[in-house]
N, C-alpha and C. Protein backbone atom coordinates (compact mmCIF):
# COMPACT_ATOMS: atom_id res chain seq x y z
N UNK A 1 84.09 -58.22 115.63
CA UNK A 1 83.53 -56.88 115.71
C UNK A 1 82.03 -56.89 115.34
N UNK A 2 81.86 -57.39 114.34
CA UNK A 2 80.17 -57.70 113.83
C UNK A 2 79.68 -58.79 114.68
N UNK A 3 80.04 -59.55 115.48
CA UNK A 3 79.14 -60.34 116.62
C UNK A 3 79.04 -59.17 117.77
N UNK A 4 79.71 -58.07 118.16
CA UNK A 4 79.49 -57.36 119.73
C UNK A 4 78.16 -56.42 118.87
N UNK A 5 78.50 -56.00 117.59
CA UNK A 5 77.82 -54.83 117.67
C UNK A 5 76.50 -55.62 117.04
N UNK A 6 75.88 -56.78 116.61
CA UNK A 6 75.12 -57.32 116.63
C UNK A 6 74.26 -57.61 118.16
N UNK A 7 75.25 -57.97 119.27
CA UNK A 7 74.61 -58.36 120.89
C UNK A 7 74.27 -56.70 121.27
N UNK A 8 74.81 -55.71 120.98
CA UNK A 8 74.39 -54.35 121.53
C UNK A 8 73.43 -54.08 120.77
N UNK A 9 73.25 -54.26 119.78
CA UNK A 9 71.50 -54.06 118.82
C UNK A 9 70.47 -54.99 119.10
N UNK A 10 71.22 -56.28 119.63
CA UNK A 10 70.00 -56.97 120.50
C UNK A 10 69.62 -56.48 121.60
N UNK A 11 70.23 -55.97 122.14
CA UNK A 11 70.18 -55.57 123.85
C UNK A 11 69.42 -54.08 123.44
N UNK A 12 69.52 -53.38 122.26
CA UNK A 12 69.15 -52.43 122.57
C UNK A 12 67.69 -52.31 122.19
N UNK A 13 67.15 -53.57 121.46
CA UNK A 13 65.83 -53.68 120.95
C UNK A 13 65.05 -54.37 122.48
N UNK A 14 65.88 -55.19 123.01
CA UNK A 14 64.89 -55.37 124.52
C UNK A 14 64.47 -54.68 124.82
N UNK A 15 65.55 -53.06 125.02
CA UNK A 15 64.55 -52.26 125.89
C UNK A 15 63.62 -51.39 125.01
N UNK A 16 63.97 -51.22 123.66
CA UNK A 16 62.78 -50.39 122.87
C UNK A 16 60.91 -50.91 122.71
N UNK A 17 60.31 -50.34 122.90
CA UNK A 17 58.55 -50.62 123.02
C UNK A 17 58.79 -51.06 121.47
N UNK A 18 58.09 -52.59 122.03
CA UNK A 18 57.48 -52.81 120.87
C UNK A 18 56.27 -52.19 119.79
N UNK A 19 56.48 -51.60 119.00
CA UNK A 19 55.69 -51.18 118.21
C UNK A 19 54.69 -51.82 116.65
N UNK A 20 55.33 -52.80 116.46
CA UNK A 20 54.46 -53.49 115.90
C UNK A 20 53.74 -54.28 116.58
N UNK A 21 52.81 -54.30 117.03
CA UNK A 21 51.65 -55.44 117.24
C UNK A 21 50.34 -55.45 117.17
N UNK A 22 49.44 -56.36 117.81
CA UNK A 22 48.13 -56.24 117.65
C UNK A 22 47.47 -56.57 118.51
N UNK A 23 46.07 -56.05 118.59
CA UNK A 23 45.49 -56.50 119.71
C UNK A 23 44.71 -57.69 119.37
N UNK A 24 44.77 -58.94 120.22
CA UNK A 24 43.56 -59.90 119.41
C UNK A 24 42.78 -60.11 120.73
N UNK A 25 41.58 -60.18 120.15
CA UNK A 25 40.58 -60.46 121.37
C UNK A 25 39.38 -61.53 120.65
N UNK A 26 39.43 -62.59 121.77
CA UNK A 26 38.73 -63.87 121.45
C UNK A 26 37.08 -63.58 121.65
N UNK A 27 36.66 -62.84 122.14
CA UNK A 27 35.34 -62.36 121.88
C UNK A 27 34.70 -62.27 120.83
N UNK A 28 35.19 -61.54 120.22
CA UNK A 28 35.18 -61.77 118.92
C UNK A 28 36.00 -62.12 117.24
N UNK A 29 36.78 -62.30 117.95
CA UNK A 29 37.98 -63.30 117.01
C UNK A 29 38.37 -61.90 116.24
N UNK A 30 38.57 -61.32 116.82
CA UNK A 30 39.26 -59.95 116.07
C UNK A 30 40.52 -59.75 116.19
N UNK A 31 41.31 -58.89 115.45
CA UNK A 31 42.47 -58.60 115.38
C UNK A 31 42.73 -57.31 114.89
N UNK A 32 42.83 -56.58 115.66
CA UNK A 32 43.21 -55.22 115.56
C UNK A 32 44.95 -54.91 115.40
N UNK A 33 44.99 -54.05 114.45
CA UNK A 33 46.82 -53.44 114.13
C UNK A 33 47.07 -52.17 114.73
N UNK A 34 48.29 -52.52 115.19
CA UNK A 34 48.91 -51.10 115.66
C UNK A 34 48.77 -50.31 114.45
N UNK A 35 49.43 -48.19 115.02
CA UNK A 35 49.10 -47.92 113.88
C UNK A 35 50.66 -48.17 112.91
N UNK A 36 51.50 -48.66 114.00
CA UNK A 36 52.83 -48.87 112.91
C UNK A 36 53.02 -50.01 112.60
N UNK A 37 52.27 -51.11 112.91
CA UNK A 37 51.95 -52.38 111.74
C UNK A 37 51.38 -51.94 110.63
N UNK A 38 50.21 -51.16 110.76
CA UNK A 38 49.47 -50.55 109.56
C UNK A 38 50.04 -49.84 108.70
N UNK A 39 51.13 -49.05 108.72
CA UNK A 39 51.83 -48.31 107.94
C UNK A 39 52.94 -49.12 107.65
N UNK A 40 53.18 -50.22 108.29
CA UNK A 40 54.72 -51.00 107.43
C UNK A 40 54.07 -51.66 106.41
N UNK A 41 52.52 -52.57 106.89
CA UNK A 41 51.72 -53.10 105.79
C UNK A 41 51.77 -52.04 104.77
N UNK A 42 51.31 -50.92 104.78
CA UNK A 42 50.99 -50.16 103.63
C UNK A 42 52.33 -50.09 102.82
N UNK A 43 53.13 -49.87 103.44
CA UNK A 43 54.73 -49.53 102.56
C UNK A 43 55.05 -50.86 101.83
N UNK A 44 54.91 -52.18 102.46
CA UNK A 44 55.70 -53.22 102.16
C UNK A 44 54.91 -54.30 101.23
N UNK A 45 53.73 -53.73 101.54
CA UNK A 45 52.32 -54.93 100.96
C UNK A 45 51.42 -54.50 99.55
N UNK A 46 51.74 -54.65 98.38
CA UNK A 46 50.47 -54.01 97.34
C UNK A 46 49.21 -54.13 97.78
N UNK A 47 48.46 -53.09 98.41
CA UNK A 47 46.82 -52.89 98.30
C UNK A 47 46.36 -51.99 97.41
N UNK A 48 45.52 -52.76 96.18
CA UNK A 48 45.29 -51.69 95.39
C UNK A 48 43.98 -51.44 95.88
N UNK A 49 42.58 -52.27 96.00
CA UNK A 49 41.25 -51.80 96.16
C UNK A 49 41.20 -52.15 97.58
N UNK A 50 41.60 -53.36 98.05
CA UNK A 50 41.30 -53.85 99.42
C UNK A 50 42.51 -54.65 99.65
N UNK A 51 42.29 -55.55 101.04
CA UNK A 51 43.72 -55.92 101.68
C UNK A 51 43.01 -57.05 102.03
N UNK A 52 43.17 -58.27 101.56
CA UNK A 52 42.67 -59.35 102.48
C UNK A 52 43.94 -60.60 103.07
N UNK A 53 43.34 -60.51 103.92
CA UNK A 53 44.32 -61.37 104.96
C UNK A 53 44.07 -63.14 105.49
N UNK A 54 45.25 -63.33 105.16
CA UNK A 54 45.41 -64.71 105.53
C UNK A 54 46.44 -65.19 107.02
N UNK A 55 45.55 -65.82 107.70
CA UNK A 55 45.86 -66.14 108.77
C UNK A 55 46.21 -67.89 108.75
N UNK A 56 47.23 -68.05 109.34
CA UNK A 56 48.15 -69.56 109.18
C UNK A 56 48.70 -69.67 110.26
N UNK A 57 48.88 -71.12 110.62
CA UNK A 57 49.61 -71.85 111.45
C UNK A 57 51.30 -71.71 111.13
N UNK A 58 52.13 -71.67 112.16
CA UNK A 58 53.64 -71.81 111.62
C UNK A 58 54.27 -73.27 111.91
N UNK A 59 54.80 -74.27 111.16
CA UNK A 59 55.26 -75.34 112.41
C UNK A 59 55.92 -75.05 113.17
N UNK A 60 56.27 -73.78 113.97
CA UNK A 60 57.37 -74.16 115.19
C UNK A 60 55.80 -73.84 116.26
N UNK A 61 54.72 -73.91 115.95
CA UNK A 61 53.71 -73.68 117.11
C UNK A 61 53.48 -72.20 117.47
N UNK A 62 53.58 -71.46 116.32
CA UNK A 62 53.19 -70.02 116.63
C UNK A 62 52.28 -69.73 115.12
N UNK A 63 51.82 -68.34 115.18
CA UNK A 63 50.65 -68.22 113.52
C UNK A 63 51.02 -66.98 113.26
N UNK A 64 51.20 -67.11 112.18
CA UNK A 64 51.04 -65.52 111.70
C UNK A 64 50.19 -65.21 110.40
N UNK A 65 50.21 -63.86 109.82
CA UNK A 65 49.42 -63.86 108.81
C UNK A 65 50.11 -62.93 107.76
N UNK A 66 49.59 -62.79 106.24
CA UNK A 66 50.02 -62.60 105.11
C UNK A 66 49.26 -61.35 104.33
N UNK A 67 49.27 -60.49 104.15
CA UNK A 67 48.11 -59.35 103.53
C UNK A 67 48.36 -59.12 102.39
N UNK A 68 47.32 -59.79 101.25
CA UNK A 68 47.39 -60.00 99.94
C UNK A 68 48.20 -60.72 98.99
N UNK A 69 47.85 -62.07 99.72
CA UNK A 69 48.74 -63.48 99.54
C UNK A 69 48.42 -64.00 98.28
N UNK A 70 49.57 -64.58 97.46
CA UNK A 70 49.35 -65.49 96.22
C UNK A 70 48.97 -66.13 96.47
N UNK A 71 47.69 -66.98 96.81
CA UNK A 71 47.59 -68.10 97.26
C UNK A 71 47.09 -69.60 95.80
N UNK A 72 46.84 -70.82 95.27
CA UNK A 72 47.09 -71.53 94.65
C UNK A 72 45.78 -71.81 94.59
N UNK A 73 45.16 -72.00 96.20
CA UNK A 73 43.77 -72.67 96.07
C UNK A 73 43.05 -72.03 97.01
N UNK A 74 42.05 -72.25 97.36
CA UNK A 74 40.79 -71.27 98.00
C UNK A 74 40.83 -71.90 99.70
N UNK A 75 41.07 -70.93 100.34
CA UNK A 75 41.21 -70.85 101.57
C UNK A 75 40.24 -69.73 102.32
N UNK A 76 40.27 -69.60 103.66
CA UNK A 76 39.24 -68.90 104.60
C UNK A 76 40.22 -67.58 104.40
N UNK A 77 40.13 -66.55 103.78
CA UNK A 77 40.91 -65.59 104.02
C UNK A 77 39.49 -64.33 104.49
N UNK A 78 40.16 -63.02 105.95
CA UNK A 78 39.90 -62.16 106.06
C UNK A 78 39.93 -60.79 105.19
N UNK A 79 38.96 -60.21 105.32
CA UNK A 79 39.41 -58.72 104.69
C UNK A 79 40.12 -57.67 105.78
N UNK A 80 40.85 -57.05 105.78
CA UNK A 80 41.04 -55.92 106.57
C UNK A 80 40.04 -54.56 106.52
N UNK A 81 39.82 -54.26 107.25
CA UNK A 81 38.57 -52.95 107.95
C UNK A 81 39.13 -52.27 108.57
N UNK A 82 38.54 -50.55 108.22
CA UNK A 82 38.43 -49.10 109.22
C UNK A 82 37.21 -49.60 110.00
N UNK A 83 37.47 -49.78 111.18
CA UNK A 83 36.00 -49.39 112.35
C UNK A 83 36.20 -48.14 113.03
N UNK A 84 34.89 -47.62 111.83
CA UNK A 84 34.90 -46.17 112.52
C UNK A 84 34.63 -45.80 114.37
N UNK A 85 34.11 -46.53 114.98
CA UNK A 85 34.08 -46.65 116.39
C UNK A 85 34.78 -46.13 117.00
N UNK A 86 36.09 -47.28 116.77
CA UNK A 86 36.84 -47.09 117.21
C UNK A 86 38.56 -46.66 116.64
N UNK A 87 37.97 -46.16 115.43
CA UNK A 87 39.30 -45.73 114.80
C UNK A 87 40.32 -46.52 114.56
N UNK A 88 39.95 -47.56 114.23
CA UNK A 88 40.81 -48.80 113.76
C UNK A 88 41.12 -49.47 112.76
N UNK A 89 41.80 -50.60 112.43
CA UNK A 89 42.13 -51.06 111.27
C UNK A 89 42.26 -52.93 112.02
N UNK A 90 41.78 -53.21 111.53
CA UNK A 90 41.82 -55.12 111.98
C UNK A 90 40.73 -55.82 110.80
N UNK A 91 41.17 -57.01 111.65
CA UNK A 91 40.49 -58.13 110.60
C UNK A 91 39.52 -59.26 111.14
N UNK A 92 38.59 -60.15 111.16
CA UNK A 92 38.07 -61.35 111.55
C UNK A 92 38.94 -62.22 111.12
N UNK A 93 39.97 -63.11 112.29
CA UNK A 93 40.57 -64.35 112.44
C UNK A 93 39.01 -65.53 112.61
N UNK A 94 38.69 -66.09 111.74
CA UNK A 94 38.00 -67.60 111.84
C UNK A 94 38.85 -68.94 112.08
N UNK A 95 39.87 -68.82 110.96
CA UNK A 95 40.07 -70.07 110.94
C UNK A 95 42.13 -69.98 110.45
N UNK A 96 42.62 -70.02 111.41
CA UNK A 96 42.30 -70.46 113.20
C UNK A 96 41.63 -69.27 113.35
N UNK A 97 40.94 -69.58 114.07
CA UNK A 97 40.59 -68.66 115.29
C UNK A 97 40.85 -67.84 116.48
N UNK A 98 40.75 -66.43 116.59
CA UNK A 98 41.98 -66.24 117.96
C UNK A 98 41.76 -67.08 119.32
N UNK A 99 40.60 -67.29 119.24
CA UNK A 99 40.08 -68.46 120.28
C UNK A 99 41.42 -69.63 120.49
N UNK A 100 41.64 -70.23 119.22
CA UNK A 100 42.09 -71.64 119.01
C UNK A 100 44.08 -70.89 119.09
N UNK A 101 44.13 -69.96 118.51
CA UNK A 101 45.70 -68.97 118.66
C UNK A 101 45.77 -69.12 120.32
N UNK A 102 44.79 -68.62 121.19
CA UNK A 102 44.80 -68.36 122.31
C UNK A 102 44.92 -69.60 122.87
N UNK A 103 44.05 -70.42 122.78
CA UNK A 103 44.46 -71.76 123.36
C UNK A 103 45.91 -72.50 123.08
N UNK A 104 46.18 -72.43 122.19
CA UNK A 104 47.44 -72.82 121.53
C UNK A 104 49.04 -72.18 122.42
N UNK A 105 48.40 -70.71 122.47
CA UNK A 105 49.51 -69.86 123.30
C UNK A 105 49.34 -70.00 124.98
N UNK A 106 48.26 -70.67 125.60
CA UNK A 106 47.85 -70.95 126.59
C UNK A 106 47.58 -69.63 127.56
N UNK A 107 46.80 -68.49 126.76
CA UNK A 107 46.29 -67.11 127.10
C UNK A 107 44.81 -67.29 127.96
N UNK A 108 44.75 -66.52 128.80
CA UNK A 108 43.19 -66.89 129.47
C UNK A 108 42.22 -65.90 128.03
N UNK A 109 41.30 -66.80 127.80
CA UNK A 109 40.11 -66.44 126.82
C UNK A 109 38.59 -65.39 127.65
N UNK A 110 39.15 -65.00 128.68
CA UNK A 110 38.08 -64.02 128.77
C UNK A 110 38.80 -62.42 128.43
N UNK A 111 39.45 -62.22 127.88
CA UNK A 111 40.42 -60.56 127.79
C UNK A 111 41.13 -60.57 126.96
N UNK A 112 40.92 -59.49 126.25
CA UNK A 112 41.87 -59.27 124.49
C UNK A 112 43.52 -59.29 124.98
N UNK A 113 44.47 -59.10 124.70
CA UNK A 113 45.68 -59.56 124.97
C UNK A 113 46.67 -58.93 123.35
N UNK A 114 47.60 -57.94 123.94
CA UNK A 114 48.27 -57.44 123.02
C UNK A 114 49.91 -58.23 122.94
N UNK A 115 49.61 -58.32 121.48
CA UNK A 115 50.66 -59.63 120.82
C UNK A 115 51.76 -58.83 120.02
N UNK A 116 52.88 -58.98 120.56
CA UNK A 116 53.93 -58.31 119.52
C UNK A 116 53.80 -59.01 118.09
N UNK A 117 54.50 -58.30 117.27
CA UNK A 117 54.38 -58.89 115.65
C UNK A 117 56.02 -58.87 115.28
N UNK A 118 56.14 -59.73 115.03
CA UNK A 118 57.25 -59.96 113.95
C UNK A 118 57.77 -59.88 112.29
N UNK A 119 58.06 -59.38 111.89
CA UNK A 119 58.43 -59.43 110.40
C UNK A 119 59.08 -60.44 110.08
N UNK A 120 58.76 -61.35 109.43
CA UNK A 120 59.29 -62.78 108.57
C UNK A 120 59.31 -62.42 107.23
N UNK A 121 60.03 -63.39 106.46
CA UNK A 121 60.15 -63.53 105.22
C UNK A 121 59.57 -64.82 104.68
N UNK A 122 59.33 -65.08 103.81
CA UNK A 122 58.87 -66.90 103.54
C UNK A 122 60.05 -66.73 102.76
N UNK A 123 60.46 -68.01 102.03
CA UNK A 123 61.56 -68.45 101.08
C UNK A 123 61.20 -67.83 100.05
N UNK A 124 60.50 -67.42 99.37
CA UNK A 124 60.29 -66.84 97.90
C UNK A 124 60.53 -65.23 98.34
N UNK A 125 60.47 -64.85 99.53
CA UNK A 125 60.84 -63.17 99.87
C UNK A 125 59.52 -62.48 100.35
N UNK A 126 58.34 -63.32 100.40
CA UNK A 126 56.85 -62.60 100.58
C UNK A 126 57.13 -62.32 101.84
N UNK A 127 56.40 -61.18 102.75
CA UNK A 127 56.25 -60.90 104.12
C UNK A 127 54.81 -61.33 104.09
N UNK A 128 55.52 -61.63 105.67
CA UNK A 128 54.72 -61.94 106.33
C UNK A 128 54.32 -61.60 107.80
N UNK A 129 53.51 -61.93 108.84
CA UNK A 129 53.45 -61.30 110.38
C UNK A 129 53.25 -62.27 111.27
N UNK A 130 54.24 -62.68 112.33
CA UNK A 130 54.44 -63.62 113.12
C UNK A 130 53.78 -63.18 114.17
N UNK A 131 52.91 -63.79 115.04
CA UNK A 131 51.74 -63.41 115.90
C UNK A 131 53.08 -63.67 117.14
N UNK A 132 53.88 -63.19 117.70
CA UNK A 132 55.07 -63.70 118.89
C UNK A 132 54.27 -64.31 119.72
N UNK A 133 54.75 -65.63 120.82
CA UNK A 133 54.13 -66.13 121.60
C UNK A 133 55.05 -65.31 123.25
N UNK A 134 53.43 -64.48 123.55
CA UNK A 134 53.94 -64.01 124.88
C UNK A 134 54.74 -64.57 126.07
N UNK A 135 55.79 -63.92 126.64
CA UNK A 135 56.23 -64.69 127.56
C UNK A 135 55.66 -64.84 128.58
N UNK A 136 55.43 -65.71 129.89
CA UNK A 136 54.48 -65.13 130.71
C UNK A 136 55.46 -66.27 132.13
C-alpha cells in the first residue's frame, strides 16, 4: 500500500511546476533564486545579519550550495543580495563557477538557463540545494 501511494506522489510531482529553482547565467556567474527557494531558505536556514553562500561540487557530478554553512576552514564563499534592478535575490558563483557548473552539465554558455533545485540533507541534517542536472 505505501509503495502505490508513494509511485502516485511521484507521478504527481512530474506534472507539478517546479518551483524551487534558479536562474544561473554564465555571463556573469550569477545565480539568481526563485521567490520560493527564497522563502524555504528563510524558514529552514538561520540568517541573522546576512546569508552567505557556499557553492560545492557533489561526487555524483552535480553542485549544489549551503546558506550559512559551518564550515572548519576558509573557503571562497558568496554573500546573497537584493538587486534592486531587478527585484531579486542571488549570489556570485566563482568558484566553481557557473561557467565551469555549465560546462560540467554540458549547457551552451552563451544564455542563462533555469535549473530546478533540490532539497538535500548532508549526514549531520544541514540543508542543503542541489543545482538538478537538466534533462535535455
Amino acid at each position: 500500500m505505501h509503495h502505490q501511494f508513494l509511485k502516485i506522489l511521484n507521478w504527481l510531482k512530474a506534472f507539478t511546476p517546479r518551483r524551487l529553482y534558479v536562474i544561473a547565467d554564465p555571463a556573469d556567474n550569477s545565480v539568481t533564486l526563485s521567490k520560493a527557494l527564497w522563502h524555504h531558505i528563510l524558514k529552514h536556514t538561520p540568517c541573522k545579519d546576512s546569508a552567505k553562500v557556499f557553492v560545492f561540487a557533489i561526487p555524483d557530478n552535480t553542485f549544489g550550495f549551503m546558506v550559512n554553512p559551518h564550515l572548519d576552514r576558509t573557503t571562497q564563499i558568496a554573500e546573497l543580495q537584493y538587486n534592486d534592478k531587478y527585484r531579486s535575490i542571488g549570489f556570485e558563483s566563482l568558484c566553481p563557477s557557473v561557467n565551469y557548473i555549465f560546462y560540467r552539465y554540458r549547457l551552451p554558455v552563451d544564455t542563462a538557463v533555469k535549473l530546478s533545485v533540490t532539497v538535500r540533507h548532508t549526514v549531520t541534517g544541514d540543508i542543503y540545494y542541489q543545482f538538478d542536472r537538466p534533462s535535455l
